[in-house]
Protein backbone atom coordinates (compact mmCIF):
# COMPACT_ATOMS: atom_id res chain seq x y z
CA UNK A 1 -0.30 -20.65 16.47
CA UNK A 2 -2.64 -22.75 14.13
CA UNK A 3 -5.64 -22.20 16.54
CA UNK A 4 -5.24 -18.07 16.12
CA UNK A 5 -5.48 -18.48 12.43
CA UNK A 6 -8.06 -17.16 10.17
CA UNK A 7 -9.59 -21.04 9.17
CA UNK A 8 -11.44 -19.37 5.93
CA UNK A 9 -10.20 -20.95 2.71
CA UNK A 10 -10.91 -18.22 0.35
CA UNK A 11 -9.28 -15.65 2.80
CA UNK A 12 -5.88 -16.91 1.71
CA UNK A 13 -6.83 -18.06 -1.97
CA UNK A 14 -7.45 -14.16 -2.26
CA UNK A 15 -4.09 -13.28 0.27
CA UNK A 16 -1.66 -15.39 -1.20
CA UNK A 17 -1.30 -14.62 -4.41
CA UNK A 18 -2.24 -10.48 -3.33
CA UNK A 19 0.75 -10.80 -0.67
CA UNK A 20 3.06 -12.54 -3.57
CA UNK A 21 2.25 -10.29 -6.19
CA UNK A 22 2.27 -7.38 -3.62
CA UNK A 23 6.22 -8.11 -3.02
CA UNK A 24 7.23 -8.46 -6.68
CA UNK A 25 6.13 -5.12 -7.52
CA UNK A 26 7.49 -3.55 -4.27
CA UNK A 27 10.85 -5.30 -5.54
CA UNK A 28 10.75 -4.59 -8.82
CA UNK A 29 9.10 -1.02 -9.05
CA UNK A 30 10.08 0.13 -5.21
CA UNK A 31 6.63 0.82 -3.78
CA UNK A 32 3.12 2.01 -3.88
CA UNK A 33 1.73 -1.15 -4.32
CA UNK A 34 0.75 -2.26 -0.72
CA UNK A 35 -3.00 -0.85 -1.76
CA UNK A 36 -3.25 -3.64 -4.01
CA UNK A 37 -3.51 -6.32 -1.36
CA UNK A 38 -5.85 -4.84 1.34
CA UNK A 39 -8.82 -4.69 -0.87
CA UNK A 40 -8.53 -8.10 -1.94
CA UNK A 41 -7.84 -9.19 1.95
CA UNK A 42 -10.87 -6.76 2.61
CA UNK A 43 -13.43 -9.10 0.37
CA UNK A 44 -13.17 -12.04 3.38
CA UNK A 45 -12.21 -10.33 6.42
CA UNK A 46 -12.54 -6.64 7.79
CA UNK A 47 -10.73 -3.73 6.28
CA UNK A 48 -9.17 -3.04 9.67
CA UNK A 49 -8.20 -6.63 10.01
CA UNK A 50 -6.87 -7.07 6.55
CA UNK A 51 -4.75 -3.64 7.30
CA UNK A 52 -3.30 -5.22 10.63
CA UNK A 53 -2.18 -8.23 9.00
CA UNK A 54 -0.77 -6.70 5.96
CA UNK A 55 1.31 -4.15 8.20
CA UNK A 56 4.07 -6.98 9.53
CA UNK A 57 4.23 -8.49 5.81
CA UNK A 58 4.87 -5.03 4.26
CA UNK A 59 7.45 -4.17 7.41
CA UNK A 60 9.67 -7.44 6.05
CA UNK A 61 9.38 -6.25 2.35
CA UNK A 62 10.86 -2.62 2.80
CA UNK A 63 13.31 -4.49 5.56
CA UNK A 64 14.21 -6.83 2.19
CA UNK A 65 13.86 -4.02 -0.26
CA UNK A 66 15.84 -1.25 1.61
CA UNK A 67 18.94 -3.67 1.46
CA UNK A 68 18.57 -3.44 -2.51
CA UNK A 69 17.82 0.33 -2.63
CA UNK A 70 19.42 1.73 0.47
CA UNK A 71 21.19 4.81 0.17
CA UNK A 72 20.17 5.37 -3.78
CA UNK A 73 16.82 7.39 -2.64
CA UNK A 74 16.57 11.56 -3.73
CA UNK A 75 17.45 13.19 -0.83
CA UNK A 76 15.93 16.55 -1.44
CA UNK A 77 12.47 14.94 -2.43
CA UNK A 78 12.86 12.96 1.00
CA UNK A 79 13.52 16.12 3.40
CA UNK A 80 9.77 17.39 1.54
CA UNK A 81 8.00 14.19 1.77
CA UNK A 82 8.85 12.41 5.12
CA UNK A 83 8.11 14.46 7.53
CA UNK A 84 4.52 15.26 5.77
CA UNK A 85 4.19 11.85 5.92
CA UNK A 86 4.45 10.74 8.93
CA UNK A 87 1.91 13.43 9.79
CA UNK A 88 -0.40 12.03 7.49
CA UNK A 89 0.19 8.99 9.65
CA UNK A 90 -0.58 10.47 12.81
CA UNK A 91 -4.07 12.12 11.32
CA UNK A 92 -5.06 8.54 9.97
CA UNK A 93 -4.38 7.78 13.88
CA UNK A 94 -6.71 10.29 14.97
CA UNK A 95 -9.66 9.37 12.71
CA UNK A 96 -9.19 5.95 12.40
CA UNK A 97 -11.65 4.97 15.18
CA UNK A 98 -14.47 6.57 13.80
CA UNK A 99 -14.89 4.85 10.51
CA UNK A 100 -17.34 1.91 10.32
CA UNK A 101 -16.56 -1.08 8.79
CA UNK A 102 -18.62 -0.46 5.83
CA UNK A 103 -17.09 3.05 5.28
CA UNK A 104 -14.02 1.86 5.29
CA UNK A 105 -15.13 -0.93 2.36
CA UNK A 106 -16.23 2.43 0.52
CA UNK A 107 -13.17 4.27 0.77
CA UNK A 108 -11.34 1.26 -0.33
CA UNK A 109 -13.29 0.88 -3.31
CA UNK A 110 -12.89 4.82 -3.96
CA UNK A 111 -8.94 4.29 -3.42
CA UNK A 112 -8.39 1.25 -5.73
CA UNK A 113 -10.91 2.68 -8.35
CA UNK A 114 -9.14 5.93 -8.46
CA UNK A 115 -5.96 4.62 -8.74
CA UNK A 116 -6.15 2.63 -11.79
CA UNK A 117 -8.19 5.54 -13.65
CA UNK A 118 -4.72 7.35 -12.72
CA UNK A 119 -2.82 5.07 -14.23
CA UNK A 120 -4.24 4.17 -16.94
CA UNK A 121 -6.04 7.12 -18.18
CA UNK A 122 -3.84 9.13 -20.54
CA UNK A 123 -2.60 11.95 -19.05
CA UNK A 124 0.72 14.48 -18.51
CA UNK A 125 2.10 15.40 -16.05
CA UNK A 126 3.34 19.27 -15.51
CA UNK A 127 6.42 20.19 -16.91
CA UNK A 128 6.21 22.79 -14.03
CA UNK A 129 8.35 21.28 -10.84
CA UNK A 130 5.79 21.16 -8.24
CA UNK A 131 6.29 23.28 -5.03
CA UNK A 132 7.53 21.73 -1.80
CA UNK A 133 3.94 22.70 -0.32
CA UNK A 134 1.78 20.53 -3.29
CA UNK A 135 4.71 17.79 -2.36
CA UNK A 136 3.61 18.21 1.73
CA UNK A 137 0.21 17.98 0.94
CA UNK A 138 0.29 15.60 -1.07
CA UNK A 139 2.62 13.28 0.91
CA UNK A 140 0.31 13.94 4.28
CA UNK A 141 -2.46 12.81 2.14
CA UNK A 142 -0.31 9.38 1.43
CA UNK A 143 0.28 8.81 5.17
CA UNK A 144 -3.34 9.12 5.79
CA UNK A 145 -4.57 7.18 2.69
CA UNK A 146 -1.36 4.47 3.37
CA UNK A 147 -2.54 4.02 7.29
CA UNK A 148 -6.05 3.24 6.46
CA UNK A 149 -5.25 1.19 4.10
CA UNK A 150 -1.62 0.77 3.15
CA UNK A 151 -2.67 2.82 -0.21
CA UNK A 152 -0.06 5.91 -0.33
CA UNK A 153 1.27 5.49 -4.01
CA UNK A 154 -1.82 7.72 -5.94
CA UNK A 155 -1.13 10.55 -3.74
CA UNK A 156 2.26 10.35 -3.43
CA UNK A 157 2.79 10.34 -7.65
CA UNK A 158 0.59 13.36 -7.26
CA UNK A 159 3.87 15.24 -6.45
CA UNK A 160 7.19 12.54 -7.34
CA UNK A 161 5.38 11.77 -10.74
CA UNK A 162 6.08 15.53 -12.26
CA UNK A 163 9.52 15.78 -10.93
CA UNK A 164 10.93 13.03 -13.32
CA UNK A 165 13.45 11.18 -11.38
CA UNK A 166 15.81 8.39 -13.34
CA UNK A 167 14.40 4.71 -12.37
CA UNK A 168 16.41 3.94 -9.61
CA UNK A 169 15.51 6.90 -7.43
CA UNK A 170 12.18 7.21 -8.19
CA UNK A 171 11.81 3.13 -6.97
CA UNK A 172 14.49 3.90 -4.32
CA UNK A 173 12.56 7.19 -2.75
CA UNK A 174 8.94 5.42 -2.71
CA UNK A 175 10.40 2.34 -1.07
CA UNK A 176 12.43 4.36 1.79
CA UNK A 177 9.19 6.80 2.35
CA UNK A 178 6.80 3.84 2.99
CA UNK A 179 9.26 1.61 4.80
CA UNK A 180 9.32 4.69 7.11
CA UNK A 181 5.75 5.22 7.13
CA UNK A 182 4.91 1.48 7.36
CA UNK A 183 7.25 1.58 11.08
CA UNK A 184 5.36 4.66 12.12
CA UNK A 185 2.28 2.80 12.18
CA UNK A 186 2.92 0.25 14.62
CA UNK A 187 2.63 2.13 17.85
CA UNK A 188 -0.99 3.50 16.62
CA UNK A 189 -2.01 -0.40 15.46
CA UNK A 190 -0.78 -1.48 19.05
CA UNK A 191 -3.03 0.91 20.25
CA UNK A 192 -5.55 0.51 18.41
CA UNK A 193 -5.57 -3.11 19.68
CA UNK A 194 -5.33 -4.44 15.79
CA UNK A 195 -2.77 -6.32 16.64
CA UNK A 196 -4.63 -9.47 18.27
CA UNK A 197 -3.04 -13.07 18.03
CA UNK A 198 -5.11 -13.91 14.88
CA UNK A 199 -3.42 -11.38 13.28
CA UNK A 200 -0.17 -11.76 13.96
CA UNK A 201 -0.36 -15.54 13.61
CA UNK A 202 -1.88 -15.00 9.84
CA UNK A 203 0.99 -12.17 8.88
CA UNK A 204 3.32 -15.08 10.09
CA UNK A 205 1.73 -17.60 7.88
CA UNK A 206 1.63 -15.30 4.90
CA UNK A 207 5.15 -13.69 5.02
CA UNK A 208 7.04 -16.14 3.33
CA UNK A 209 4.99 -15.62 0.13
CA UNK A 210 5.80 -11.36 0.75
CA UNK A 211 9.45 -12.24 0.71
CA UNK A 212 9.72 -14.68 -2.11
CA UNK A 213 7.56 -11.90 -3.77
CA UNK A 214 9.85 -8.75 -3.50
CA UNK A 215 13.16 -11.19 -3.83
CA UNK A 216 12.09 -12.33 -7.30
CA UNK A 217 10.91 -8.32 -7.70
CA UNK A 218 14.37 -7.65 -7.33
CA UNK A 219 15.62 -10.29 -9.68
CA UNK A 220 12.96 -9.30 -12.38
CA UNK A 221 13.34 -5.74 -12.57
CA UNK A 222 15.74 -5.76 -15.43
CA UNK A 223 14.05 -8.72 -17.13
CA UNK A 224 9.84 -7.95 -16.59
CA UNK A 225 7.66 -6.34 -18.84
CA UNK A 226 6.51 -3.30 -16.46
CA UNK A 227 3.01 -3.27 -18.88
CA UNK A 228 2.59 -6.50 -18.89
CA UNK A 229 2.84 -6.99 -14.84
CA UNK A 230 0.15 -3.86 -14.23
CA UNK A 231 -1.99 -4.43 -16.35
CA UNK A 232 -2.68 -7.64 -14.54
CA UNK A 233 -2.88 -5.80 -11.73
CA UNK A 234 -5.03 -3.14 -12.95
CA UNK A 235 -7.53 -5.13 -13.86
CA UNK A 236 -7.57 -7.35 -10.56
CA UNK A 237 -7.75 -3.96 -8.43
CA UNK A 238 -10.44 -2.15 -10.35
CA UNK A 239 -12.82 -5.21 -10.05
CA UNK A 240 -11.91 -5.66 -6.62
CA UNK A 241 -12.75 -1.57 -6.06
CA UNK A 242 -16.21 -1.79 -7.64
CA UNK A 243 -16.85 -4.96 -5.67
CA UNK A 244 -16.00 -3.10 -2.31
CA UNK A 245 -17.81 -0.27 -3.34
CA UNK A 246 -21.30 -1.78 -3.79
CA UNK A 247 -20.64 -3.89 -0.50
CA UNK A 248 -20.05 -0.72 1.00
CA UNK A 249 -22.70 0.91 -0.28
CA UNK A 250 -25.14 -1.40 -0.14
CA UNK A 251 -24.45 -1.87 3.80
CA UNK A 252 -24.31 1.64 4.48
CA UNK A 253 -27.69 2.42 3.13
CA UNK A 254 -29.43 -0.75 4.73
């Protein structure tokens, strides 16, 4: 196994803590955080390749997380969502082969930009409940956005955001939609031939740190300052966007 492995240093400086800190906000918040750790995998390898190794790690994570949450999810919200989803899964499938490398480093840097101006800008949402069509569309748009790049939370609080669910659903629903989402992928990564021995040999290597992440998640959810955590976060992911952004940009206009 040691000879498949990625052998650059910084590649795992930047993985290990993303994968770690990836898990404790999966455990403690139930989901939408996978985006954070592509990017930063994305600044030493290729998007696609940071995606493929990320899948596996995430897979364990909802396997770990659905034991804390199972059964506690909204089941109304999942009947609108899910099925959308996995759509948006199977378009990300479809287009996936025709984005360059440097493309991809744009769309990143569009994704993780965007989604700390959402959450961080002031804003509120609708008091009107959103219709089960905005909640399709919206949750397509997540299976695309989360295939590419394991990146479904913006869209998906789009539509769950409004509808005000009590903490332990809200946490409960993301984590159950992705861990479904996350398994639908696998067939279309096999095909896609992402999942070479380097890859699966570095998900291997970097798994451990994914499930001590989500476990303490899970321990710290009643004791960790939510703020505190994100903002963290935040600002890790926004520099990380701009950063992929001008790489992006500056290859695609070379």
């Amino acid at each position: 196994m040691l000879a498949s492995l990625i052998d650059n240093p910084w590649f795992y400086a930047a993985a290990i803590p993303a994968v770690a800190l990836s898990g404790i906000a999966k455990g403690a918040f139930g989901g939408g955080m996978g985006g954070f750790a592509v990017p930063l995998l994305a600044l030493t390898v290729a998007p696609t390749q940071a995606a493929a190794i990320m899948l596996p790690i995430l897979m364990l994570m909802d396997a770990l997380g659905l034991y804390a949450y199972w059964g506690k999810w909204d089941k109304r919200v999942m009947r609108v969502i899910l099925p959308a989803g996995l759509f948006g899964v199977v378009l990300g499938w479809l287009t996936f082969r025709f984005l360059a490398d440097y493309w991809l480093r744009i769309l990143l840097g569009v994704i993780s930009i965007g989604f700390v101006l959402y959450s961080v800008l002031p804003h509120t949402p609708r008091l009107t409940r959103p219709s089960d069509a905005k909640g399709r569309f919206w949750a397509a748009l997540a299976g695309l956005t989360s295939f590419i790049a394991h990146a479904g939370g913006p869209p998906l609080n789009v539509y769950v955001l409004p509808l005000r669910l009590e903490t332990l659903p809200f946490a409960a629903t993301f984590l159950v939609f992705f861990a479904a989402v996350n398994a639908a992928k696998v067939l279309p990564y096999l095909a896609l031939g992402l999942f070479d021995a380097t890859n699966v040999a570095t998900s291997a290597v970097l798994a451990p740190a994914g499930a001590l992440g989500i476990w303490l998640g899970i321990w710290l959810r009643t004791r960790l300052s939510r703020a505190a955590f994100f903002r963290i976060i935040y600002a890790a992911m926004f520099a990380t966007g701009c950063k992929l952004l001008y790489d992006g940009l500056r290859e695609a206009l070379a």
